[in-house]
PDB file of N, CA and C in Angstrom:
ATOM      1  N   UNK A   1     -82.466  49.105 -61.225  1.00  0.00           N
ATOM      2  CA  UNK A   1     -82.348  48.559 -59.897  1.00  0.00           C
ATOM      3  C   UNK A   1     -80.995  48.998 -59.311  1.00  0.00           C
ATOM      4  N   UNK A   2     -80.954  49.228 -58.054  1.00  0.00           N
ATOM      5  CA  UNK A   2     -79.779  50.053 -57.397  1.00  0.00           C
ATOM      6  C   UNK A   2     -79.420  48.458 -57.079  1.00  0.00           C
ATOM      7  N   UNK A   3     -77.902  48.750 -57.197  1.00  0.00           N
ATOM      8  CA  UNK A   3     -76.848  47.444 -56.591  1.00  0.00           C
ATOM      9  C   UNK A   3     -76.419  48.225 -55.202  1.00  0.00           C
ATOM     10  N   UNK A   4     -77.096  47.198 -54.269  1.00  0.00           N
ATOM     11  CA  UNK A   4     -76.028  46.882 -52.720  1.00  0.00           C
ATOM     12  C   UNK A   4     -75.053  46.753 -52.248  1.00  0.00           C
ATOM     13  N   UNK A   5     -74.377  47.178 -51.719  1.00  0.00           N
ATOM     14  CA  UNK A   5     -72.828  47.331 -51.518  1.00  0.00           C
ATOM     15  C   UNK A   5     -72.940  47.191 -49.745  1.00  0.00           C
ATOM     16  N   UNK A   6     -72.364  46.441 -49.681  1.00  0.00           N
ATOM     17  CA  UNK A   6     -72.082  45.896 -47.794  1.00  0.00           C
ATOM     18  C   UNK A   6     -71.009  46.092 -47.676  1.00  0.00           C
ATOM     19  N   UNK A   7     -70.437  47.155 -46.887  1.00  0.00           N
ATOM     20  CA  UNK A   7     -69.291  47.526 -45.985  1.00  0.00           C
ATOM     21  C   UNK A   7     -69.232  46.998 -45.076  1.00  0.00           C
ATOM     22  N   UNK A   8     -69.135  45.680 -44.940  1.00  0.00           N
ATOM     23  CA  UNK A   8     -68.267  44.807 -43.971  1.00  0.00           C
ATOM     24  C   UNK A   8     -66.962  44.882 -43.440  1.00  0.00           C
ATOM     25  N   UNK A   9     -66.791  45.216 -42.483  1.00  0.00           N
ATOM     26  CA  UNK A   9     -65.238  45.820 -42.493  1.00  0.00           C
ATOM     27  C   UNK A   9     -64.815  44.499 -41.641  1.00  0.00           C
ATOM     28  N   UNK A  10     -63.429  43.909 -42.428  1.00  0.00           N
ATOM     29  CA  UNK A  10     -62.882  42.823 -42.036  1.00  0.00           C
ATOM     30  C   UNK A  10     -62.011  42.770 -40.316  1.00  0.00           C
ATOM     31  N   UNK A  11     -61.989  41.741 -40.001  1.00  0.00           N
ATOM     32  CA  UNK A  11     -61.598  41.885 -39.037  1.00  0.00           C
ATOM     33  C   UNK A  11     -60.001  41.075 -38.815  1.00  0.00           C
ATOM     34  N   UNK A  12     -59.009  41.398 -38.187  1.00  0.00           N
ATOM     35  CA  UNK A  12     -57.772  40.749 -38.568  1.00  0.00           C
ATOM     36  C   UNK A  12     -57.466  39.990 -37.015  1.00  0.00           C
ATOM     37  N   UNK A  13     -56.678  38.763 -37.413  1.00  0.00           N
ATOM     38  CA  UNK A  13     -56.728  38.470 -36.204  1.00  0.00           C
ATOM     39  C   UNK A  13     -55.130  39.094 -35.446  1.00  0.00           C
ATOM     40  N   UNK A  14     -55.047  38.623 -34.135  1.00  0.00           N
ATOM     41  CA  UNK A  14     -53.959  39.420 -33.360  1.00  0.00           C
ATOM     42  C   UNK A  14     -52.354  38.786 -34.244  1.00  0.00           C
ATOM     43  N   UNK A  15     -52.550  37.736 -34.490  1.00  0.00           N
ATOM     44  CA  UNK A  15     -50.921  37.349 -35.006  1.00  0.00           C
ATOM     45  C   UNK A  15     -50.861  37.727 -36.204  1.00  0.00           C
ATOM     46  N   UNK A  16     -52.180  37.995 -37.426  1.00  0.00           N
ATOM     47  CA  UNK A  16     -51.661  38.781 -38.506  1.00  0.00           C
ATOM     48  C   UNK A  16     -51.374  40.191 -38.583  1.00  0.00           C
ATOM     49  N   UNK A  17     -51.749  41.463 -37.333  1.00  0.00           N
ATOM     50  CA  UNK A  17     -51.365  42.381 -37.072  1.00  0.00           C
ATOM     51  C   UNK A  17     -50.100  41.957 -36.969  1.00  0.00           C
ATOM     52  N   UNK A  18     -49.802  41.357 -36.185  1.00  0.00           N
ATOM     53  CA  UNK A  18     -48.073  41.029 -35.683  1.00  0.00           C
ATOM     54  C   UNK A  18     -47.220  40.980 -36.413  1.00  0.00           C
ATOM     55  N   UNK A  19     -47.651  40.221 -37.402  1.00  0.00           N
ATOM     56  CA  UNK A  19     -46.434  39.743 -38.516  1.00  0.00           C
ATOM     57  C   UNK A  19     -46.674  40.725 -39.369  1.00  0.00           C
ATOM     58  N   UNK A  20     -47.844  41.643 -39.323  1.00  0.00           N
ATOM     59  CA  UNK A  20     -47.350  43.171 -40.505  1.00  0.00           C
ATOM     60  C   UNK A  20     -46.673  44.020 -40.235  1.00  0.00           C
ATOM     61  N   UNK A  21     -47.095  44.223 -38.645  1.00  0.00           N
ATOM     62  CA  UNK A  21     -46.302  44.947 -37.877  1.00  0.00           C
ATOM     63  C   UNK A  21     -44.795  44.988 -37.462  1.00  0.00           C
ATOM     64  N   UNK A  22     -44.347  43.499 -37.820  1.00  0.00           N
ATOM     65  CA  UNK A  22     -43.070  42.896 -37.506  1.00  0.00           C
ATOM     66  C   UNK A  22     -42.179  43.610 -38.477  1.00  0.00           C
ATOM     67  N   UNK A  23     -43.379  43.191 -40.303  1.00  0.00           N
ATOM     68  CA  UNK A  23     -42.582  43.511 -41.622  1.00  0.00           C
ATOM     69  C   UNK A  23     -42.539  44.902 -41.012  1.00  0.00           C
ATOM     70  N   UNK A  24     -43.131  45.564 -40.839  1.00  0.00           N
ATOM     71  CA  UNK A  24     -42.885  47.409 -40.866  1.00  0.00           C
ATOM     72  C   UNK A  24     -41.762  47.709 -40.053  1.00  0.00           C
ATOM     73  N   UNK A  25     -41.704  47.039 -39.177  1.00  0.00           N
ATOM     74  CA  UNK A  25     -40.837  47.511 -38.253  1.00  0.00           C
ATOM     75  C   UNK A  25     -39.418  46.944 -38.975  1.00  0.00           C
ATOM     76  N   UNK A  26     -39.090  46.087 -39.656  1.00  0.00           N
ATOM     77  CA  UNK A  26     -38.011  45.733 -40.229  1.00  0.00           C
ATOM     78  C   UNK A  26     -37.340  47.000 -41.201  1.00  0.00           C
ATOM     79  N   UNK A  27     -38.705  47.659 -42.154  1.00  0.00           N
ATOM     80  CA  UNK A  27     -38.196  48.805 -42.740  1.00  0.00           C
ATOM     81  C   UNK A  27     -37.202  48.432 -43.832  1.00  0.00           C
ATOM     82  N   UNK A  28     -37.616  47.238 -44.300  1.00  0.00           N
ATOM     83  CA  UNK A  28     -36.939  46.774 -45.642  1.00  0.00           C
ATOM     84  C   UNK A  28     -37.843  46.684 -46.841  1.00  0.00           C
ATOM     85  N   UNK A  29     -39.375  47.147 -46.663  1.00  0.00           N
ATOM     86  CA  UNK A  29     -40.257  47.271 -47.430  1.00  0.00           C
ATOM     87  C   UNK A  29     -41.439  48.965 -47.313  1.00  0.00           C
ATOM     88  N   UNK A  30     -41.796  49.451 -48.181  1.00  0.00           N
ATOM     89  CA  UNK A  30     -42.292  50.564 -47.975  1.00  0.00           C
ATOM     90  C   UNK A  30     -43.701  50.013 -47.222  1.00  0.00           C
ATOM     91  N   UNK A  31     -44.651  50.622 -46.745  1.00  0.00           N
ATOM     92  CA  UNK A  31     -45.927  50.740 -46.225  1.00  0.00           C
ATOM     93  C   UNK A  31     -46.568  50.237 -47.331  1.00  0.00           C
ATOM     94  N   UNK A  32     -46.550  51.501 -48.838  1.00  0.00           N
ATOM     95  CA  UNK A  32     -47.489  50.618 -50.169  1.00  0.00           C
ATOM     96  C   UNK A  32     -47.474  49.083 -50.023  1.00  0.00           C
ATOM     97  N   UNK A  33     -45.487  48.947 -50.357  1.00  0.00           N
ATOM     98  CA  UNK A  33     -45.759  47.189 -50.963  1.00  0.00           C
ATOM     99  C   UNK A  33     -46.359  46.751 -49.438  1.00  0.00           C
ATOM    100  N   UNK A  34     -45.878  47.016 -48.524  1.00  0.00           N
ATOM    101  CA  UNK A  34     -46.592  45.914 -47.321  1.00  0.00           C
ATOM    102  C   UNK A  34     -48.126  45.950 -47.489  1.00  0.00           C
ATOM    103  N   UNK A  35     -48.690  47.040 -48.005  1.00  0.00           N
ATOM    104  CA  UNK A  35     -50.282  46.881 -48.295  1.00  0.00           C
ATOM    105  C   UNK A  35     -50.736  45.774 -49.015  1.00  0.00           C
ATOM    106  N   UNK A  36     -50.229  46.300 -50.102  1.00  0.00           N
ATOM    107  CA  UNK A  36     -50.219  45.402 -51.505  1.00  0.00           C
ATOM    108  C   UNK A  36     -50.054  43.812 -51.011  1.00  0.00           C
ATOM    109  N   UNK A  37     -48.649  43.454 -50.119  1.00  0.00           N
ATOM    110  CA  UNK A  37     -48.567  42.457 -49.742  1.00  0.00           C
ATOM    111  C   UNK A  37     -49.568  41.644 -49.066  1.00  0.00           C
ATOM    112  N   UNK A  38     -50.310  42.170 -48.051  1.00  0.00           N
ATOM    113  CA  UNK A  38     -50.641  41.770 -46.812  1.00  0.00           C
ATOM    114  C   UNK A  38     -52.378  41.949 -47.335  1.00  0.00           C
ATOM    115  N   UNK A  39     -52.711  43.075 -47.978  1.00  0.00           N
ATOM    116  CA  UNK A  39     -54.004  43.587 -48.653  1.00  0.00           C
ATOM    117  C   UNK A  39     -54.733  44.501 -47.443  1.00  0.00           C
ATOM    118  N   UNK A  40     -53.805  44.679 -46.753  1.00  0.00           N
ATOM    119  CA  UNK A  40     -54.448  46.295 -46.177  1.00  0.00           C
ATOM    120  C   UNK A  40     -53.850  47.538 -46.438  1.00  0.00           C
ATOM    121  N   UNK A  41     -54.942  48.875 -45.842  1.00  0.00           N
ATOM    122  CA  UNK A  41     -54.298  49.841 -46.501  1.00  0.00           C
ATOM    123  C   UNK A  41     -53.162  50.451 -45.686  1.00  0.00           C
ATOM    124  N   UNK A  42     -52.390  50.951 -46.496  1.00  0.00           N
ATOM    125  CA  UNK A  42     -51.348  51.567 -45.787  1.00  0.00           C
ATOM    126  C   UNK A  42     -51.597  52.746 -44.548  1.00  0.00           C
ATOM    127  N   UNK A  43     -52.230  53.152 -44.248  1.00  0.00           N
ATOM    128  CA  UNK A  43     -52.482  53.864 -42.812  1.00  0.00           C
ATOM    129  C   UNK A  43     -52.864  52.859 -41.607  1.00  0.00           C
ATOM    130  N   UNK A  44     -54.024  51.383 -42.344  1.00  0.00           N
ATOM    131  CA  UNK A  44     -53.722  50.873 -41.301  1.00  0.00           C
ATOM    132  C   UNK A  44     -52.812  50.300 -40.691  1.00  0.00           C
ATOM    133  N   UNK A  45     -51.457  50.077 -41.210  1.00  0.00           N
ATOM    134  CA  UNK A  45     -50.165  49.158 -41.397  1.00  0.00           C
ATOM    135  C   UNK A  45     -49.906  50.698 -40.364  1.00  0.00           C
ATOM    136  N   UNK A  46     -49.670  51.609 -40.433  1.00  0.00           N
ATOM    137  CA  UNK A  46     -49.288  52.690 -39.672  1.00  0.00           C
ATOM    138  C   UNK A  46     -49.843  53.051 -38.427  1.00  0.00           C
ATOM    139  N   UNK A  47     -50.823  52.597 -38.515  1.00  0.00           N
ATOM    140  CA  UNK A  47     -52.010  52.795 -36.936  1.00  0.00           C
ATOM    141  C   UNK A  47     -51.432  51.531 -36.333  1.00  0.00           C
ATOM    142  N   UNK A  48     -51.758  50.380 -36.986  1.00  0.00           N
ATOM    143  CA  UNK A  48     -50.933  49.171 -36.244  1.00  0.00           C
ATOM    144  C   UNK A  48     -49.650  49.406 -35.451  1.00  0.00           C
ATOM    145  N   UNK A  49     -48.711  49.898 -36.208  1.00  0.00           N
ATOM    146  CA  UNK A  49     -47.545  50.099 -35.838  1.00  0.00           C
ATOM    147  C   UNK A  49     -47.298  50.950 -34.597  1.00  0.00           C
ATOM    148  N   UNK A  50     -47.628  52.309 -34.979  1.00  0.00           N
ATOM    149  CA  UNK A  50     -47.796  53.532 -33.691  1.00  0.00           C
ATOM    150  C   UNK A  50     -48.261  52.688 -32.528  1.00  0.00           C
ATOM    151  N   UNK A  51     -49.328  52.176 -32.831  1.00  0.00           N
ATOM    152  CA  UNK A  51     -49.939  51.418 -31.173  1.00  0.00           C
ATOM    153  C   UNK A  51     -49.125  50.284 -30.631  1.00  0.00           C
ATOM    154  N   UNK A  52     -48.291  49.800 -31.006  1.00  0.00           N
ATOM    155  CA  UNK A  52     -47.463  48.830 -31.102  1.00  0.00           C
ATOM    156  C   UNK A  52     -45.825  49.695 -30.511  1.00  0.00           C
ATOM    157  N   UNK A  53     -45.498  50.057 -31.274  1.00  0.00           N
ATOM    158  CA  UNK A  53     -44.273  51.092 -30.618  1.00  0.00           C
ATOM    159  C   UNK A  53     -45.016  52.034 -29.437  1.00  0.00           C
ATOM    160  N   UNK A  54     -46.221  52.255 -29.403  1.00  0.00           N
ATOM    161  CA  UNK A  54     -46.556  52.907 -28.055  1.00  0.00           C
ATOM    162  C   UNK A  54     -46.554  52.476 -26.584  1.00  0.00           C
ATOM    163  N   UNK A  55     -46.932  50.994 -27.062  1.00  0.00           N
ATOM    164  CA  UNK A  55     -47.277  50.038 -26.194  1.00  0.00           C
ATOM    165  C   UNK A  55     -46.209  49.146 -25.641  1.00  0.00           C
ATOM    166  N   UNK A  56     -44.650  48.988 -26.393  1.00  0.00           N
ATOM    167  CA  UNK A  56     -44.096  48.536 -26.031  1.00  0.00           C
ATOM    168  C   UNK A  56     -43.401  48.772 -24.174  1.00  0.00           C
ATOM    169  N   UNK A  57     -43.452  49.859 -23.822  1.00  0.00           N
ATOM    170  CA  UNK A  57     -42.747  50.036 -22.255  1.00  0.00           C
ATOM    171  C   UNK A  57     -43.880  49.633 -21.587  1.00  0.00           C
ATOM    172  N   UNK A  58     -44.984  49.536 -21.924  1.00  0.00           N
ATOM    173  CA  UNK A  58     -46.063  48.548 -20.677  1.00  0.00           C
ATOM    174  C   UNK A  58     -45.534  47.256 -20.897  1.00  0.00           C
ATOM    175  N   UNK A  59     -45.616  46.731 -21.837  1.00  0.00           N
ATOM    176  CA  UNK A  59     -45.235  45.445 -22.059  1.00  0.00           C
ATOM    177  C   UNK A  59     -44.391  44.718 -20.890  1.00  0.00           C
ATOM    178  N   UNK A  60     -42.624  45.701 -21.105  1.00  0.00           N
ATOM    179  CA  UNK A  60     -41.761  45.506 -20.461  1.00  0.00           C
ATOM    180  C   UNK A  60     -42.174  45.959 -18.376  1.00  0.00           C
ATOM    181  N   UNK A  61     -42.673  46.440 -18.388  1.00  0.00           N
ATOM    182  CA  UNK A  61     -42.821  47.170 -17.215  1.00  0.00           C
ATOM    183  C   UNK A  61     -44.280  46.054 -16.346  1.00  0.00           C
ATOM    184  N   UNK A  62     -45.618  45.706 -17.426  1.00  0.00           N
ATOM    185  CA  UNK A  62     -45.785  44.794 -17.026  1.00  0.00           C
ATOM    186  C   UNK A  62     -45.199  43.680 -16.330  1.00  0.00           C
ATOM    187  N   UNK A  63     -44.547  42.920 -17.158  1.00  0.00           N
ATOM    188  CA  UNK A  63     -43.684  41.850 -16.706  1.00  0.00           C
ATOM    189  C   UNK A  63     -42.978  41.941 -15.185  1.00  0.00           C
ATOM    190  N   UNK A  64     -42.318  43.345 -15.066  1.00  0.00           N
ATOM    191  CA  UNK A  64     -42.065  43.398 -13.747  1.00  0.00           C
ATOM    192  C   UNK A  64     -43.079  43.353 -12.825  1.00  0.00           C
ATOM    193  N   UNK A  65     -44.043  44.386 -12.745  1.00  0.00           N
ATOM    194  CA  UNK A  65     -45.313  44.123 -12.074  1.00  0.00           C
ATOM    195  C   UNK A  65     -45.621  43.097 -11.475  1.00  0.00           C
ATOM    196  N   UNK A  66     -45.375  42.200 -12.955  1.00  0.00           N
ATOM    197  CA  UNK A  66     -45.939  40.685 -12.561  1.00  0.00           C
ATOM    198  C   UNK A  66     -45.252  39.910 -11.707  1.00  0.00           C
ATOM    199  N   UNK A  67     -43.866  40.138 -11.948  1.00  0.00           N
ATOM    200  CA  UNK A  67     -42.664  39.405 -11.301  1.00  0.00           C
ATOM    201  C   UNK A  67     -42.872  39.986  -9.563  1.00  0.00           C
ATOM    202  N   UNK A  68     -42.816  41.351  -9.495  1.00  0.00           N
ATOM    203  CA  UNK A  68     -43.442  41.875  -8.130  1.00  0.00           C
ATOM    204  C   UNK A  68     -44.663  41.094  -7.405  1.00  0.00           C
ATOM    205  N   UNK A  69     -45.662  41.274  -8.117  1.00  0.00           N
ATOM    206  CA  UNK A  69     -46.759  40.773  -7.507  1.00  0.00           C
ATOM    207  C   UNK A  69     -46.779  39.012  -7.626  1.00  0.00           C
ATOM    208  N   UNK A  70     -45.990  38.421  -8.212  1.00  0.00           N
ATOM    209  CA  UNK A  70     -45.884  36.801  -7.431  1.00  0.00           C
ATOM    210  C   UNK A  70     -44.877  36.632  -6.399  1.00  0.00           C
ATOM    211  N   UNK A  71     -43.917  37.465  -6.627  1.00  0.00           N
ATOM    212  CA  UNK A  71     -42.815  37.881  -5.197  1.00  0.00           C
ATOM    213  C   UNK A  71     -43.782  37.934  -3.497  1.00  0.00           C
ATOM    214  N   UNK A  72     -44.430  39.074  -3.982  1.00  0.00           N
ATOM    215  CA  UNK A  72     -45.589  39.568  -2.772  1.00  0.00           C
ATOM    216  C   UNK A  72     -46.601  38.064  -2.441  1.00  0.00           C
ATOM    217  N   UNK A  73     -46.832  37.710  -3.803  1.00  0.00           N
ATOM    218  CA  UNK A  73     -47.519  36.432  -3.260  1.00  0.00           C
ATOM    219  C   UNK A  73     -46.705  35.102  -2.339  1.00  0.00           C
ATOM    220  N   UNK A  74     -45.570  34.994  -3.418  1.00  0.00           N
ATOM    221  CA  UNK A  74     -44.941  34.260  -2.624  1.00  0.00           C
ATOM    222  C   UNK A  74     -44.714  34.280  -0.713  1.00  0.00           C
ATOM    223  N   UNK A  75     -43.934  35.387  -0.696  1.00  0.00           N
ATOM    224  CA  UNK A  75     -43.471  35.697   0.610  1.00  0.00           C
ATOM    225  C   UNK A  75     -44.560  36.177   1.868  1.00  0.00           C
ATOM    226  N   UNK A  76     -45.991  36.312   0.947  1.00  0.00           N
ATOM    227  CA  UNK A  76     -47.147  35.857   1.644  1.00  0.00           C
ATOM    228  C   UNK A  76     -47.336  34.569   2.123  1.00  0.00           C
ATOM    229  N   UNK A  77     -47.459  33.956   1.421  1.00  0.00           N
ATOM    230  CA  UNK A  77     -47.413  32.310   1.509  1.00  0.00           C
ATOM    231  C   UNK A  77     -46.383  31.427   2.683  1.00  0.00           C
ATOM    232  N   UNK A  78     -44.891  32.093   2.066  1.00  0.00           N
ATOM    233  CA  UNK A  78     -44.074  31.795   3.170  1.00  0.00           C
ATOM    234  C   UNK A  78     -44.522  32.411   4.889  1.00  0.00           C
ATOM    235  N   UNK A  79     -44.955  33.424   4.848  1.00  0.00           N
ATOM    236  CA  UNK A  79     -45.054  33.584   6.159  1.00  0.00           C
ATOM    237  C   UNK A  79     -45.858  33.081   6.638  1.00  0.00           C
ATOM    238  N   UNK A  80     -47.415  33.071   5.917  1.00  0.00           N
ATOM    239  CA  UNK A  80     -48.987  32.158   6.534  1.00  0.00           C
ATOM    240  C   UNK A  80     -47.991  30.801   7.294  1.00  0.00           C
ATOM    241  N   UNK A  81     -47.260  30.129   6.101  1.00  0.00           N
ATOM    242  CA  UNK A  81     -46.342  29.031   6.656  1.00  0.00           C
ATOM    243  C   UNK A  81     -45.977  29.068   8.230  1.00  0.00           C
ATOM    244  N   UNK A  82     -44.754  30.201   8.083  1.00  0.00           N
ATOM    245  CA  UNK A  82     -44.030  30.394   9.581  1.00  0.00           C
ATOM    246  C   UNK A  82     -45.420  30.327  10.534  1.00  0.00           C
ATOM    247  N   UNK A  83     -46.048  31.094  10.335  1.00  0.00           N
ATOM    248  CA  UNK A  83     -47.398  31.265  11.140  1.00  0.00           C
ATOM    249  C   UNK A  83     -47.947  30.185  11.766  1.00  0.00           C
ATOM    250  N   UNK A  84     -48.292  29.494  10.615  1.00  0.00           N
ATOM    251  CA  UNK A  84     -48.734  27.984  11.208  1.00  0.00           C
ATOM    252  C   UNK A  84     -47.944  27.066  12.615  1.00  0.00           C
ATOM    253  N   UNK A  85     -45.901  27.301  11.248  1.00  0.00           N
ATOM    254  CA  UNK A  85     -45.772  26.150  12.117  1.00  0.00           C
ATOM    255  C   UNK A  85     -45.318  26.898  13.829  1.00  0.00           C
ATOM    256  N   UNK A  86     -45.270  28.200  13.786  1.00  0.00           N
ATOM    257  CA  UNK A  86     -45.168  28.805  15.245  1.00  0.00           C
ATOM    258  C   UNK A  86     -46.356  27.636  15.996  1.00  0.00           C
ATOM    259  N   UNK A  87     -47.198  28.040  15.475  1.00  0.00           N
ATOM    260  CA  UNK A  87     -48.625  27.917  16.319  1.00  0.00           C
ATOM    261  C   UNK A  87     -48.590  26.353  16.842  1.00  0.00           C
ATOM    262  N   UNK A  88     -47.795  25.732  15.797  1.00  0.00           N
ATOM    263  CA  UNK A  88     -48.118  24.154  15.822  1.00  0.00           C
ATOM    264  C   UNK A  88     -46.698  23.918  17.189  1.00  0.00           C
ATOM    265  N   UNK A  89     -46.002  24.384  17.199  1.00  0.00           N
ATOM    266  CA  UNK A  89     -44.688  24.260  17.734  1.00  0.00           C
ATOM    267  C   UNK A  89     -44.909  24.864  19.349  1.00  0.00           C
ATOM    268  N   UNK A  90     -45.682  26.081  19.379  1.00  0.00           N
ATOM    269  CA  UNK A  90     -45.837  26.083  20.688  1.00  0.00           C
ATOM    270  C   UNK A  90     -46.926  25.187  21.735  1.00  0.00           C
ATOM    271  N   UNK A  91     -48.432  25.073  20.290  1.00  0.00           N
ATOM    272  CA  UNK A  91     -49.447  23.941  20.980  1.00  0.00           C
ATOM    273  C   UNK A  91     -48.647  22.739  21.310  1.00  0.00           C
ATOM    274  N   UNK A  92     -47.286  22.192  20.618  1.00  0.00           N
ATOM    275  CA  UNK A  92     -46.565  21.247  20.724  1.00  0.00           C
ATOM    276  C   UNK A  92     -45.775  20.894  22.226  1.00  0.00           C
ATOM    277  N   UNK A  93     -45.312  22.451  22.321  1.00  0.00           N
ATOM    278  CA  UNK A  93     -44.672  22.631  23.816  1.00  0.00           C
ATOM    279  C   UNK A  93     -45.439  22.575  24.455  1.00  0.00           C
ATOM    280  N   UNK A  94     -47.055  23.330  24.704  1.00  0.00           N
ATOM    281  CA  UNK A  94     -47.551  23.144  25.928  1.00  0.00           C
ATOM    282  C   UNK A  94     -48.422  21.615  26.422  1.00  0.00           C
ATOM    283  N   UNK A  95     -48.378  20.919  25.138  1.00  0.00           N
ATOM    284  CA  UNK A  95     -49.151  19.180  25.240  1.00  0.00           C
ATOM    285  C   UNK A  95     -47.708  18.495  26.117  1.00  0.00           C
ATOM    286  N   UNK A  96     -46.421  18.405  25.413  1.00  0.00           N
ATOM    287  CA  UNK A  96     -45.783  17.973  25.949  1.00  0.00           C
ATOM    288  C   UNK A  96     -45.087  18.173  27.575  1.00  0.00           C
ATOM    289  N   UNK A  97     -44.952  19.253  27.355  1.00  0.00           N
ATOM    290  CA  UNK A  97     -45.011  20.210  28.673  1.00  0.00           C
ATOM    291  C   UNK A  97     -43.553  19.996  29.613  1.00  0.00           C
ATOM    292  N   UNK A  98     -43.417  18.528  30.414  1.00  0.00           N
ATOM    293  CA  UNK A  98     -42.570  18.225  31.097  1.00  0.00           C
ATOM    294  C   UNK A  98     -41.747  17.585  30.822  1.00  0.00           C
ATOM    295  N   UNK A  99     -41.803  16.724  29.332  1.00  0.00           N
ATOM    296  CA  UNK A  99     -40.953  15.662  28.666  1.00  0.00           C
ATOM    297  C   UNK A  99     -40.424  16.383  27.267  1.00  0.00           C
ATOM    298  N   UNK A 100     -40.380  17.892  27.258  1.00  0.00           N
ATOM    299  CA  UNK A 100     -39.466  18.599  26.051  1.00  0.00           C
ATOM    300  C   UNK A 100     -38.088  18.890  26.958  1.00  0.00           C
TER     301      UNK A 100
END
């Protein structure tokens, strides 16, 4: 009888990439032991990493983006404001009319 073998390939979650990725990047342990450690193989500890040091200037550059685009929101907001209270301030002048 042939024995079955299921290649299930595990799946890791995002904060244990992180913290392997963290050890690698420290560079106080080789790739092997971090395998050994962690129980993956050492290329993936290296694929992790590369995409990780690749990815870091979006990261940073995001953030501005972001900081931009709530700026833009903001000072949207502020003006709809001015907008309003123009509108409210002149309907104001012309009700009152002779007693401003």
């Amino acid at each position: 009888m042939k024995r079955q073998t299921t290649n299930k390939r595990r799946r890791h979650s995002a904060e244990f990439k992180t913290k392997v990725v963290l050890a690698a990047l420290r560079e106080d342990k080789t790739q092997s032991q971090l395998a050994s450690e962690y129980g993956v193989h050492p290329l993936q500890i290296a694929q992790w990493k590369r995409v990780a040091v690749e990815s870091l200037p979006e990261v940073f550059g995001l953030q501005r983006s972001r900081t931009a685009a709530e700026q833009e929101e903001l000072e949207r907001q502020l003006y709809e404001r001015i907008g309003r209270l123009e509108t409210e301030l002149t309907w104001l002048k012309k009700k009152l009319g002779p007693w401003s």
